[in-house]
Structures are given as C-alpha cells and as structure tokens.
PDB file of N, CA and C in Angstrom:
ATOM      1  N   UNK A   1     -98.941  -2.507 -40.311  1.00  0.00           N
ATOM      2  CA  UNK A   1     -99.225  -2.051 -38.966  1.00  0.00           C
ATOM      3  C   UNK A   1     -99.578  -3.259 -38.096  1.00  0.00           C
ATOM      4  N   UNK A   2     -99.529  -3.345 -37.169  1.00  0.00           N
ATOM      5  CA  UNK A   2     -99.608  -4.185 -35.711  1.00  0.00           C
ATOM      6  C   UNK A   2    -100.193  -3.743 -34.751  1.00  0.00           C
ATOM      7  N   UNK A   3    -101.294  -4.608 -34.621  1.00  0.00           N
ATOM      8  CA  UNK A   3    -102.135  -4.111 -33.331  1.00  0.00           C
ATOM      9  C   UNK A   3    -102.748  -5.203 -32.721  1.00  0.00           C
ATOM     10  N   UNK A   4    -103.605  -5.108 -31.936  1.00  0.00           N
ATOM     11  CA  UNK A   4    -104.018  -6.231 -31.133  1.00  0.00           C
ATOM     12  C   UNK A   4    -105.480  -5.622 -30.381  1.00  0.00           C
ATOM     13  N   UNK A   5    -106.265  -6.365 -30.088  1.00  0.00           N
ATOM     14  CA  UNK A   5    -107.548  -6.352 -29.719  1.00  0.00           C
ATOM     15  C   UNK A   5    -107.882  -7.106 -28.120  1.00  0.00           C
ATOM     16  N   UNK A   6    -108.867  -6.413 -27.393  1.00  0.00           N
ATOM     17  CA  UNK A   6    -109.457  -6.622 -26.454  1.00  0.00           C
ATOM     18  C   UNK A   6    -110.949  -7.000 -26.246  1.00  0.00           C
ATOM     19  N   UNK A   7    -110.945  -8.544 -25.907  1.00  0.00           N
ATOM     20  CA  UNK A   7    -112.403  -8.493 -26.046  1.00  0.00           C
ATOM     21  C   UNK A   7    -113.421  -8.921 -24.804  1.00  0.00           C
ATOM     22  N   UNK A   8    -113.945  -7.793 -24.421  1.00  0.00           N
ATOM     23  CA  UNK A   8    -114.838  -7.867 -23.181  1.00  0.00           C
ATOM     24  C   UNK A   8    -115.959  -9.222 -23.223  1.00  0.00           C
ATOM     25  N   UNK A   9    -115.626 -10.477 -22.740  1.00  0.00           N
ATOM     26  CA  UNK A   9    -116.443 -11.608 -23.099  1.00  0.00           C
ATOM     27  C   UNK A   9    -117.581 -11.644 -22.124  1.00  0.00           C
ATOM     28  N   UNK A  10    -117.738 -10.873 -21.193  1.00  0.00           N
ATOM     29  CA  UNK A  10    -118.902 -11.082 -20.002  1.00  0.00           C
ATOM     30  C   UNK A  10    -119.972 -10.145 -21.212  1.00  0.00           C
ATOM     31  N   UNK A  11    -119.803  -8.921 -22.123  1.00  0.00           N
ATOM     32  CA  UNK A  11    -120.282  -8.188 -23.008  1.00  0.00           C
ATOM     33  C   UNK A  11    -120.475  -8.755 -24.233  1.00  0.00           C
ATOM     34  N   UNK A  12    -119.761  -9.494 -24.845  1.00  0.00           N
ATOM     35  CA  UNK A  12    -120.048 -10.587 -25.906  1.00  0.00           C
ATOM     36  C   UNK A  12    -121.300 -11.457 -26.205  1.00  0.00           C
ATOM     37  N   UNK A  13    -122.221 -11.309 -27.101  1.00  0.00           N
ATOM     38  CA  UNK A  13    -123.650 -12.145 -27.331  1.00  0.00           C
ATOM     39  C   UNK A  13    -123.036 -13.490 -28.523  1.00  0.00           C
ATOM     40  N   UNK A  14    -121.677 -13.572 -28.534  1.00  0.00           N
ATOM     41  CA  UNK A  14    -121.350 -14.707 -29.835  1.00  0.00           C
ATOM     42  C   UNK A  14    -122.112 -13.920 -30.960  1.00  0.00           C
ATOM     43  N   UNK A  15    -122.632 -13.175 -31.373  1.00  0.00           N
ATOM     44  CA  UNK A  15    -123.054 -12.911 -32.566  1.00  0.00           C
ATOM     45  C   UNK A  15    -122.368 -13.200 -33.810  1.00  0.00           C
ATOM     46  N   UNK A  16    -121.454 -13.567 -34.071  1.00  0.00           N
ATOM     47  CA  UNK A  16    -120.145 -14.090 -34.684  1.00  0.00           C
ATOM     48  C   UNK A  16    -119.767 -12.606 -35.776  1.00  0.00           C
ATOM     49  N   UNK A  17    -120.228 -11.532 -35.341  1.00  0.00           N
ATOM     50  CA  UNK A  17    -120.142 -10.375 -37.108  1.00  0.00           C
ATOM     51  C   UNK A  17    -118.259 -10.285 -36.935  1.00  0.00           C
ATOM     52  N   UNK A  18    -117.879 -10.295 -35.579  1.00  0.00           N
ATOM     53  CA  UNK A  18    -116.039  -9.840 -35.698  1.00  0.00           C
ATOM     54  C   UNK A  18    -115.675 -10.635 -36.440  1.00  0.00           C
ATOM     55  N   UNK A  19    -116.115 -12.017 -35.977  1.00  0.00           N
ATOM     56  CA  UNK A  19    -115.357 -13.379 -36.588  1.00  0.00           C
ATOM     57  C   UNK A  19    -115.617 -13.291 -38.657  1.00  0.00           C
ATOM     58  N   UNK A  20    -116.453 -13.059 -38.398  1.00  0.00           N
ATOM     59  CA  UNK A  20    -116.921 -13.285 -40.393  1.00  0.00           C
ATOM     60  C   UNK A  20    -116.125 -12.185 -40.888  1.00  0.00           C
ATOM     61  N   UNK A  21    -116.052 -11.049 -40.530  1.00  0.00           N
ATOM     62  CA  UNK A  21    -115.204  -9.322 -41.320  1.00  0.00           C
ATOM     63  C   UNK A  21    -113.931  -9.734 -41.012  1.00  0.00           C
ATOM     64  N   UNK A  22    -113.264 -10.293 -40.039  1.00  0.00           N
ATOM     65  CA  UNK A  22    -111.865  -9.829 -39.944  1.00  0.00           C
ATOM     66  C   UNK A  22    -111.171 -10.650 -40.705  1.00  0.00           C
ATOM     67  N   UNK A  23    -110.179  -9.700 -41.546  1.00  0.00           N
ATOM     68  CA  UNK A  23    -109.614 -10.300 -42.873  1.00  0.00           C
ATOM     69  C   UNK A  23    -108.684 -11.137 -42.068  1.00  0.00           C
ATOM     70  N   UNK A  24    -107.843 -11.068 -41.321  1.00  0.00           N
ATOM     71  CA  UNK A  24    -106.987 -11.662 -40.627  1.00  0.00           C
ATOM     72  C   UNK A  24    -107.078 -13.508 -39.963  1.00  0.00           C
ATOM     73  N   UNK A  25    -108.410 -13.234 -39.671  1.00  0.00           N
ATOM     74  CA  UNK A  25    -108.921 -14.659 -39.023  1.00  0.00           C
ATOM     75  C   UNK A  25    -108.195 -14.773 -37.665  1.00  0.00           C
ATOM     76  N   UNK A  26    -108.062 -13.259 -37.110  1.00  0.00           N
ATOM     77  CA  UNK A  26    -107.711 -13.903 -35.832  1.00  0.00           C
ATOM     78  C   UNK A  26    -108.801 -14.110 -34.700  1.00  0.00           C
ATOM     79  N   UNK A  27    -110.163 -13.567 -34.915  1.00  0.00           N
ATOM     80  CA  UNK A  27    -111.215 -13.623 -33.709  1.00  0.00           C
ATOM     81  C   UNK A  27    -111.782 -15.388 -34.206  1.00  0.00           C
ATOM     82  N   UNK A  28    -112.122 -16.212 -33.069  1.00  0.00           N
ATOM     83  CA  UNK A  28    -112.816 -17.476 -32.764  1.00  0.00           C
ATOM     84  C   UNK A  28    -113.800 -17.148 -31.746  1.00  0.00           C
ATOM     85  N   UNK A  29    -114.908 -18.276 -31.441  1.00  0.00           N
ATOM     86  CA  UNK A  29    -115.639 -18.477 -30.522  1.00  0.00           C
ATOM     87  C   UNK A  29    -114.711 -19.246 -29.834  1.00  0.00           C
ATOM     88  N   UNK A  30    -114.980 -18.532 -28.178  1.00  0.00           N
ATOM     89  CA  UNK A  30    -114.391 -19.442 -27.248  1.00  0.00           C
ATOM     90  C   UNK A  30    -115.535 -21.056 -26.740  1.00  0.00           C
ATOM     91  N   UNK A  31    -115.053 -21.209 -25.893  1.00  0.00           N
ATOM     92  CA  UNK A  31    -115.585 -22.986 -25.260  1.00  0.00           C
ATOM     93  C   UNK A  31    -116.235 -22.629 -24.144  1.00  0.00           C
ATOM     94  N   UNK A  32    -116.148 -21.851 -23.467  1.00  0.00           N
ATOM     95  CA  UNK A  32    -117.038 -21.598 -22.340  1.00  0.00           C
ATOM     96  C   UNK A  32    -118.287 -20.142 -22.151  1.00  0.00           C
ATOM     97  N   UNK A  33    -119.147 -21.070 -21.908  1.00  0.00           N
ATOM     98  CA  UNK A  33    -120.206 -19.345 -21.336  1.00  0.00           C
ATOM     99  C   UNK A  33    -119.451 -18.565 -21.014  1.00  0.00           C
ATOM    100  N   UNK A  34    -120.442 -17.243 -21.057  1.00  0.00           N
ATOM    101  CA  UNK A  34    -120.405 -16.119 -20.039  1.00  0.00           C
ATOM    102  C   UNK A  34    -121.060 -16.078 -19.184  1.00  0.00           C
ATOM    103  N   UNK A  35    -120.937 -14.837 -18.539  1.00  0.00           N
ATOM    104  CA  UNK A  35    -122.113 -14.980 -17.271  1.00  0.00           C
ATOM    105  C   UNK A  35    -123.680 -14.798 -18.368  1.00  0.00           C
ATOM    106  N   UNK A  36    -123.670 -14.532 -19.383  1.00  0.00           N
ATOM    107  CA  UNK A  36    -125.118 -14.302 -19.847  1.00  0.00           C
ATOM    108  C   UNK A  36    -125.547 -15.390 -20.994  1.00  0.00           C
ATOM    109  N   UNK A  37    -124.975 -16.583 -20.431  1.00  0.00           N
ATOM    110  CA  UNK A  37    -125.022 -17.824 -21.306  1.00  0.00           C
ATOM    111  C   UNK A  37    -124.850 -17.928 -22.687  1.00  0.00           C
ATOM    112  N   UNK A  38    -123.729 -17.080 -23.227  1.00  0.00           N
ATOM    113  CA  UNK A  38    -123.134 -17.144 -24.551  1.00  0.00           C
ATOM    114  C   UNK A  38    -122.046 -17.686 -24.204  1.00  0.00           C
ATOM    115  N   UNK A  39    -121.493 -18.354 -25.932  1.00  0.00           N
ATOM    116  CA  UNK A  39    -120.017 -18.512 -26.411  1.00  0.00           C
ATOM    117  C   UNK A  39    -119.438 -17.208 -26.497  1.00  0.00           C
ATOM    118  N   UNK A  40    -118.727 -16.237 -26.095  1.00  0.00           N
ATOM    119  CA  UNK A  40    -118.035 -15.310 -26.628  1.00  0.00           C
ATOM    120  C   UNK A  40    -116.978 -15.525 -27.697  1.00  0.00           C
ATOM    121  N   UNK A  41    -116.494 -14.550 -28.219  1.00  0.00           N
ATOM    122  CA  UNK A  41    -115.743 -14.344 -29.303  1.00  0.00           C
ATOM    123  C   UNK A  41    -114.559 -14.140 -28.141  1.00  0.00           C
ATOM    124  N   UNK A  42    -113.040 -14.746 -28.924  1.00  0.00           N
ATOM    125  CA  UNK A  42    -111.863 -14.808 -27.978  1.00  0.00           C
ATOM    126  C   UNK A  42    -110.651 -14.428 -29.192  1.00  0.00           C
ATOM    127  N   UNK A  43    -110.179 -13.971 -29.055  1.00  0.00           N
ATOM    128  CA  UNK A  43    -108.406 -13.722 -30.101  1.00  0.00           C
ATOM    129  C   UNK A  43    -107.914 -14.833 -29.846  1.00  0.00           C
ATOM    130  N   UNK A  44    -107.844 -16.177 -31.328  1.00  0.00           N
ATOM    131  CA  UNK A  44    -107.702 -17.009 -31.377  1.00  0.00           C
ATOM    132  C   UNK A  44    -106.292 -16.937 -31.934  1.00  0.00           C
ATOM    133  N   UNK A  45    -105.741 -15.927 -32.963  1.00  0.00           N
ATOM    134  CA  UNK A  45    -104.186 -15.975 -33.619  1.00  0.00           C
ATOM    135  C   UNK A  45    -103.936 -14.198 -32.996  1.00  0.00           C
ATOM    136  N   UNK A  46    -103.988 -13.845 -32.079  1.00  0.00           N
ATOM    137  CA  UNK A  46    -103.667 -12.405 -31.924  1.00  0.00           C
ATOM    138  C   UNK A  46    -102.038 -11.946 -32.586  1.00  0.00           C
ATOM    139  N   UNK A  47    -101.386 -12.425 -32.610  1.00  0.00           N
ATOM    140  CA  UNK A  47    -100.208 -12.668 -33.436  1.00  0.00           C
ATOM    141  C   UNK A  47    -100.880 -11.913 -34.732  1.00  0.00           C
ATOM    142  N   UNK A  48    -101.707 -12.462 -35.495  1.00  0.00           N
ATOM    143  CA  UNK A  48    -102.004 -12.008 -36.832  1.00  0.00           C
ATOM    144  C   UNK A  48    -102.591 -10.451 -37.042  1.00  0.00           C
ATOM    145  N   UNK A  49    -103.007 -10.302 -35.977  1.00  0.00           N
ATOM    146  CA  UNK A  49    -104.141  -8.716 -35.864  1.00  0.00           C
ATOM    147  C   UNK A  49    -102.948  -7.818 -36.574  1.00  0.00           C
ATOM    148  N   UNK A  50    -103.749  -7.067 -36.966  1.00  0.00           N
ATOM    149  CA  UNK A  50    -103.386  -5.767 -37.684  1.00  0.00           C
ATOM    150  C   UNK A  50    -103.814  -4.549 -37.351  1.00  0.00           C
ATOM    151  N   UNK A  51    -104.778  -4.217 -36.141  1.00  0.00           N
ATOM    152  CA  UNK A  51    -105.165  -3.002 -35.661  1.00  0.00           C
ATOM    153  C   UNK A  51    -106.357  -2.615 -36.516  1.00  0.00           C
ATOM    154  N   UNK A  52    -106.660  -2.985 -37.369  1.00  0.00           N
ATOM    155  CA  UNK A  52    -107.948  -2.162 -38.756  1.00  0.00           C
ATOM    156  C   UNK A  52    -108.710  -2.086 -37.942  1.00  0.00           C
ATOM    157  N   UNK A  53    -109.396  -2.630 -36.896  1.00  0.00           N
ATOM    158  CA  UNK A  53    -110.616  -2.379 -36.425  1.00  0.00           C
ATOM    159  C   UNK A  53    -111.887  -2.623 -36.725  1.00  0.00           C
ATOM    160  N   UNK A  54    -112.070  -3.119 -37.930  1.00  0.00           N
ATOM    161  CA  UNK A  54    -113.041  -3.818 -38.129  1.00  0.00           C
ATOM    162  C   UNK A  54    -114.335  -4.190 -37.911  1.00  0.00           C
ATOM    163  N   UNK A  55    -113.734  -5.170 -37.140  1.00  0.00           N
ATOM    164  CA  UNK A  55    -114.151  -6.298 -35.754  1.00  0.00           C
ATOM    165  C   UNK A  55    -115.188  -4.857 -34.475  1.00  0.00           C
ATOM    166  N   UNK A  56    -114.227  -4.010 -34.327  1.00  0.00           N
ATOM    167  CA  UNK A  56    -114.731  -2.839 -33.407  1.00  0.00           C
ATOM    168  C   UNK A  56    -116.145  -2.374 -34.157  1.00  0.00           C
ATOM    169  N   UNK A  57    -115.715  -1.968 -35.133  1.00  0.00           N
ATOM    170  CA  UNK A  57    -117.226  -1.258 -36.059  1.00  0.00           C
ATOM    171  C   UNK A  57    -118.347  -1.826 -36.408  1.00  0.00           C
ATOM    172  N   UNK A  58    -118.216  -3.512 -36.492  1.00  0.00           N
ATOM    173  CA  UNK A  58    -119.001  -4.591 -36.771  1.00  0.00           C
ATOM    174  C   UNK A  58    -119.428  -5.300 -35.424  1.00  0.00           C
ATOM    175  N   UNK A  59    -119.249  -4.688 -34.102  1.00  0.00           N
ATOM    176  CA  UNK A  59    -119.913  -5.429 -33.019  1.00  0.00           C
ATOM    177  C   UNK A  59    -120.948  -4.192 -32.577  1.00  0.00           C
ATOM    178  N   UNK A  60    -121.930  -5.387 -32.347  1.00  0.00           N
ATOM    179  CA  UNK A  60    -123.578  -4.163 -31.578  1.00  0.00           C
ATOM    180  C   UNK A  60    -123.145  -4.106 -30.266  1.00  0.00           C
ATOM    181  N   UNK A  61    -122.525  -4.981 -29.337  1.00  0.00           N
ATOM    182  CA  UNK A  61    -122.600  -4.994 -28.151  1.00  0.00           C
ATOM    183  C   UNK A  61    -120.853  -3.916 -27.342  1.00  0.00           C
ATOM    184  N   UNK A  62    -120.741  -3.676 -28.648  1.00  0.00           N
ATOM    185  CA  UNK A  62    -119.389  -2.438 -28.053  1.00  0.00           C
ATOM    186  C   UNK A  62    -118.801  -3.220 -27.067  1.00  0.00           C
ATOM    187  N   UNK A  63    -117.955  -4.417 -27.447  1.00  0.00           N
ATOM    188  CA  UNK A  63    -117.507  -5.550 -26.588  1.00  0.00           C
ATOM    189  C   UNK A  63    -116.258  -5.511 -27.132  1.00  0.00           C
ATOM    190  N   UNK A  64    -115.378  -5.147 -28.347  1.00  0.00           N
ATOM    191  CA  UNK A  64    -114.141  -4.848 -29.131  1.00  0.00           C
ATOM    192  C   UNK A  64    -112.983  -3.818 -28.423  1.00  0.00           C
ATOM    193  N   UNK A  65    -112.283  -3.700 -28.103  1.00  0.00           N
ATOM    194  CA  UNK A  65    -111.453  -2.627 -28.177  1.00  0.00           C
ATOM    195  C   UNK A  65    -109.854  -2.964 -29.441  1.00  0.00           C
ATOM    196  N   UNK A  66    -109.617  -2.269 -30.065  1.00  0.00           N
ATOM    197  CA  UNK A  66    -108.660  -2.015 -30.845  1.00  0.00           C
ATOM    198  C   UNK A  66    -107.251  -1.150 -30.578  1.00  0.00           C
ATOM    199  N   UNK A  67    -106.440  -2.188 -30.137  1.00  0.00           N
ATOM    200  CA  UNK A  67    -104.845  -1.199 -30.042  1.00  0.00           C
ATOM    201  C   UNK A  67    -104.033  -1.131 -31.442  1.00  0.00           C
ATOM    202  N   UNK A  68    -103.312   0.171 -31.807  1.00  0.00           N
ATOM    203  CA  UNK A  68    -102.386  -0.411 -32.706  1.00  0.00           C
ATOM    204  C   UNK A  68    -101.124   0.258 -31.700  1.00  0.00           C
ATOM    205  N   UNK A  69    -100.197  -0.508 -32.538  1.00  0.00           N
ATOM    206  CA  UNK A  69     -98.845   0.324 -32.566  1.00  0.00           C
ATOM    207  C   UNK A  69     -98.578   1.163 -33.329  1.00  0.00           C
ATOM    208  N   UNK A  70     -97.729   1.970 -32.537  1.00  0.00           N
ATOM    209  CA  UNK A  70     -96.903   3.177 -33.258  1.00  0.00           C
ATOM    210  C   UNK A  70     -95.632   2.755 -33.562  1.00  0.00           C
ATOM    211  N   UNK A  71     -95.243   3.631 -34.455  1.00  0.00           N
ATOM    212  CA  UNK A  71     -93.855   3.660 -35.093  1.00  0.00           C
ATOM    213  C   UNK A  71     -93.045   3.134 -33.893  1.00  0.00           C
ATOM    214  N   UNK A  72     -91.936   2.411 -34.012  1.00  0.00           N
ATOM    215  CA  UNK A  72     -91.092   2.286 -33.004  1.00  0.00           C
ATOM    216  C   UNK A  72     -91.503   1.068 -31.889  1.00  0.00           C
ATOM    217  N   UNK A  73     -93.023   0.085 -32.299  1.00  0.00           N
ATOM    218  CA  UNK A  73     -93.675  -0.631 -31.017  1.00  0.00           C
ATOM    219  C   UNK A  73     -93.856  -0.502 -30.176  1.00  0.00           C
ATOM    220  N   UNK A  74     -94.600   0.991 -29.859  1.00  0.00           N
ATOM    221  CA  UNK A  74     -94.840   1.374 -28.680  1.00  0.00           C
ATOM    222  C   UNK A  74     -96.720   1.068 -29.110  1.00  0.00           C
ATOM    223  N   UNK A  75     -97.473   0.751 -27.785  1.00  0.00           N
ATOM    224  CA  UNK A  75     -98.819   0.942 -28.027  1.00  0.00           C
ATOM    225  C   UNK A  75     -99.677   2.168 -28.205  1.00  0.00           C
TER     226      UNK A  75
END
C-alpha cells in the first residue's frame, strides 16, 4: 500500500515519537523553528511512506495526518 502523510509543523513540539516508530524512515526533524520555537518533524523520503499510520497514533500533539491510496492510485 502507498500513502503519504501531512505534517502540521506550526503543531509539532519535535518530540521525535513519529521519527523513532516509523518503520519506513521517512519522518526527519526539519532546520527551522516554528512559530512555538521547535524543530518540527518534516517527510524527509515521502516516496517511502506506506500509509500505516503509525506516526498518527504515536503523536500527542495530533500534528500527523495519514493518506493512503486506493486500489487504482486514487487518494
């Protein structure tokens, strides 16, 4: 399966929990603040995502969103 992720970085505390669970290794810390003086977490290989969600279930700050595809590559 194929999916891809959205990550609200102004909502992001860097807590790093997406980055450590996702089997994939596609979440990184980005290089710049937010407005609330964190590193956020950024989709560093989004190419690799797989939709599991993970990353979604393992963030406190509900900053994740999770797409997959459907049959056929539709979102």
């Amino acid at each position: 399966m194929k999916g891809s992720i959205k990550i609200d970085k102004q909502r992001c505390k860097g807590c790093r929990y997406c980055i450590t669970i996702c089997p994939s290794g596609v979440i990184g810390l980005g290089r710049h603040f937010n407005r609330s003086g964190y590193f956020p977490a950024i989709a560093i290989y989004p190419e690799k995502c797989t939709g599991c969600g993970m990353c979604a279930t393992v963030c406190p700050e509900i900053a994740i969103t999770v797409y997959r595809e459907k049959s056929g590559g539709r979102k």
